[in-house]
C-alpha atoms as a PDB file:
ATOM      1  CA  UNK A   1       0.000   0.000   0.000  1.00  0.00           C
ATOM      2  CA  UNK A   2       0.874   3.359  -0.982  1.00  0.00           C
ATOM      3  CA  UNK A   3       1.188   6.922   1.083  1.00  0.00           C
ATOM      4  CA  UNK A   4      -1.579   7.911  -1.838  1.00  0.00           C
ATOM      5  CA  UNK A   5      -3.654   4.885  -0.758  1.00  0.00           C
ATOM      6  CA  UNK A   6      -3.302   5.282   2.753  1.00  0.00           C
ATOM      7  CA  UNK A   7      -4.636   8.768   2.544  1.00  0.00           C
ATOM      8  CA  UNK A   8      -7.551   7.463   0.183  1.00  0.00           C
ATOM      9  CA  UNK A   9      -8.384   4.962   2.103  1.00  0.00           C
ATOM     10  CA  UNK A  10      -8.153   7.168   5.163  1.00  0.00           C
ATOM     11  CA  UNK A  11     -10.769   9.699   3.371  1.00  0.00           C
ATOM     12  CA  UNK A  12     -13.375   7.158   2.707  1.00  0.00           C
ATOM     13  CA  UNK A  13     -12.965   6.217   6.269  1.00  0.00           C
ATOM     14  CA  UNK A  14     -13.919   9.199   7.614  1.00  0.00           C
ATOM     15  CA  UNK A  15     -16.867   9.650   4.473  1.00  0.00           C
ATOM     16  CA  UNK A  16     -20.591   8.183   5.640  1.00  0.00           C
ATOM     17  CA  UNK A  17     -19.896   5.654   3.441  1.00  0.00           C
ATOM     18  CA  UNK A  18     -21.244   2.086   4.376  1.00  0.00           C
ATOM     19  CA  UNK A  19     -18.291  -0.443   4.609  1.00  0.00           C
ATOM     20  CA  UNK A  20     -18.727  -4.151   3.913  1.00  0.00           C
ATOM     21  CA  UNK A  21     -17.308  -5.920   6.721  1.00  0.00           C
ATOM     22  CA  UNK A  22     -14.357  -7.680   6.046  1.00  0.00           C
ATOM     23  CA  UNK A  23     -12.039  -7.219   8.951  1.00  0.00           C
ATOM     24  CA  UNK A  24     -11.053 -10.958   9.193  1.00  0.00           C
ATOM     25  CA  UNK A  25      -8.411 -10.441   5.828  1.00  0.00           C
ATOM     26  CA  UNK A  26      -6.670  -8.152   8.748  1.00  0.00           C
ATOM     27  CA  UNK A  27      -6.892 -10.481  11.210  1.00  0.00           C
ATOM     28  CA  UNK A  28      -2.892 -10.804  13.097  1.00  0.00           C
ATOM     29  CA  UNK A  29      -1.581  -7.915  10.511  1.00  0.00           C
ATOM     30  CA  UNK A  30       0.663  -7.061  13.497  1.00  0.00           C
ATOM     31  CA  UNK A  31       2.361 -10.233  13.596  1.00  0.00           C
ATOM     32  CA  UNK A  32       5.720 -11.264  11.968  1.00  0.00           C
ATOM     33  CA  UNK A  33       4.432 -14.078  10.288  1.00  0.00           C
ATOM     34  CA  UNK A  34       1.315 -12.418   8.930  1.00  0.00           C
ATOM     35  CA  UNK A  35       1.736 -12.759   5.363  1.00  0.00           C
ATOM     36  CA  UNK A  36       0.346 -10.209   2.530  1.00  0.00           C
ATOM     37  CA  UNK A  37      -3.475 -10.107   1.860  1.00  0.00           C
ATOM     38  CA  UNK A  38      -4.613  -8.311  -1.459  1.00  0.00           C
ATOM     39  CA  UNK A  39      -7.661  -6.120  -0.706  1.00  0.00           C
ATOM     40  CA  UNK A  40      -9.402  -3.248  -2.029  1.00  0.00           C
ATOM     41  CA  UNK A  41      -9.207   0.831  -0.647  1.00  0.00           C
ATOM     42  CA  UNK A  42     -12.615   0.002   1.187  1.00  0.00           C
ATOM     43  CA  UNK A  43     -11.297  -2.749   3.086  1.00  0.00           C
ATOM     44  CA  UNK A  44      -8.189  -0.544   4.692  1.00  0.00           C
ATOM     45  CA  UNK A  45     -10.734   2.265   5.193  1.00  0.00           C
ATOM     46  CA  UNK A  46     -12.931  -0.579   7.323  1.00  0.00           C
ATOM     47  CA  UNK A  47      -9.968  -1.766   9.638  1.00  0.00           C
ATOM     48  CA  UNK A  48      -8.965   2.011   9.676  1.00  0.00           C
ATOM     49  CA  UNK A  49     -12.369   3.359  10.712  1.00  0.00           C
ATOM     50  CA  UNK A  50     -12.789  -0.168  13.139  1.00  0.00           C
ATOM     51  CA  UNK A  51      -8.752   0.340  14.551  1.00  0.00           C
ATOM     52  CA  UNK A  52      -9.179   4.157  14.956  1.00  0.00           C
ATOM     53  CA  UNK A  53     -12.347   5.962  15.178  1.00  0.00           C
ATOM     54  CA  UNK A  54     -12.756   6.664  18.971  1.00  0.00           C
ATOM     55  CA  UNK A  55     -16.497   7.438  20.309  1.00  0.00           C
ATOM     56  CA  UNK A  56     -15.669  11.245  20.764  1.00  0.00           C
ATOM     57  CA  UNK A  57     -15.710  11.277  16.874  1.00  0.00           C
ATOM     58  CA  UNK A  58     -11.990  12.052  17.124  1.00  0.00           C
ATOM     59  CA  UNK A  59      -9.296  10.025  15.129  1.00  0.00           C
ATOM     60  CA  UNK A  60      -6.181   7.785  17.595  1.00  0.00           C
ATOM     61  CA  UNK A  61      -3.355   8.724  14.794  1.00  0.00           C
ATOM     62  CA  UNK A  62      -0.881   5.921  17.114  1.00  0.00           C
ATOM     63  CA  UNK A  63      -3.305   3.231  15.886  1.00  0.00           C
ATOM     64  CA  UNK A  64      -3.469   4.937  12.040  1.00  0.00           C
ATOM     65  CA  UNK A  65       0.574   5.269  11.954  1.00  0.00           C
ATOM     66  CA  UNK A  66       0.549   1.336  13.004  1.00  0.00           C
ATOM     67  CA  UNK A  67      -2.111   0.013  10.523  1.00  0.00           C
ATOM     68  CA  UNK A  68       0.589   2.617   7.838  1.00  0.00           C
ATOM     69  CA  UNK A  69       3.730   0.841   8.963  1.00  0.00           C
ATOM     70  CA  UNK A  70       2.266  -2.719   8.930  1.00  0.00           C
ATOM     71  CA  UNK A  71      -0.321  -2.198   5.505  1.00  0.00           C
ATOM     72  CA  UNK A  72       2.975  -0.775   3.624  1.00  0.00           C
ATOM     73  CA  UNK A  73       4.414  -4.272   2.723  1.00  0.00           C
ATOM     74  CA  UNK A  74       1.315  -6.187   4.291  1.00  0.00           C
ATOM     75  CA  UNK A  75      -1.959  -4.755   2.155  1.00  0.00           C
ATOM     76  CA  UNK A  76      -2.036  -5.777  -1.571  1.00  0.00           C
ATOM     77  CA  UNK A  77      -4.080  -3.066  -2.811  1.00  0.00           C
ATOM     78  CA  UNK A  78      -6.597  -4.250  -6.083  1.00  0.00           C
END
């Protein structure tokens, strides 16, 4: 994944757009031996909205600049 994609992805996260769920691809993206998973923008923005959308509306940038590090070589965008 891409700085460009990141910051889509972060966009439609924040949009009222309705986001399938498919936060099991992410499942253990933290882990070393997590391997690569191809998904689409909409998928990031779901594990990005689900990781770091706090219930004050606000935004926990630790969580976003984890799921950045991580997503770089981990998230196959298509």
């Amino acid at each position: 994944m891409t700085k460009p994609e990141l910051a889509k992805a972060f966009d439609i996260a924040k949009s009222d757009k309705e986001l399938v769920d498919n936060l099991h691809l992410f499942n253990g993206f933290g882990l070393k031996d997590f391997q690569p998973v191809y998904c689409t923008l909409d998928d990031v923005a779901k594990i990005i909205r689900y990781q770091c959308q706090q219930m004050n509306g606000g935004w926990d940038m630790e969580a976003f600049q984890d799921i950045a590090f991580f997503g770089k070589k981990r998230f196959m965008i298509v």
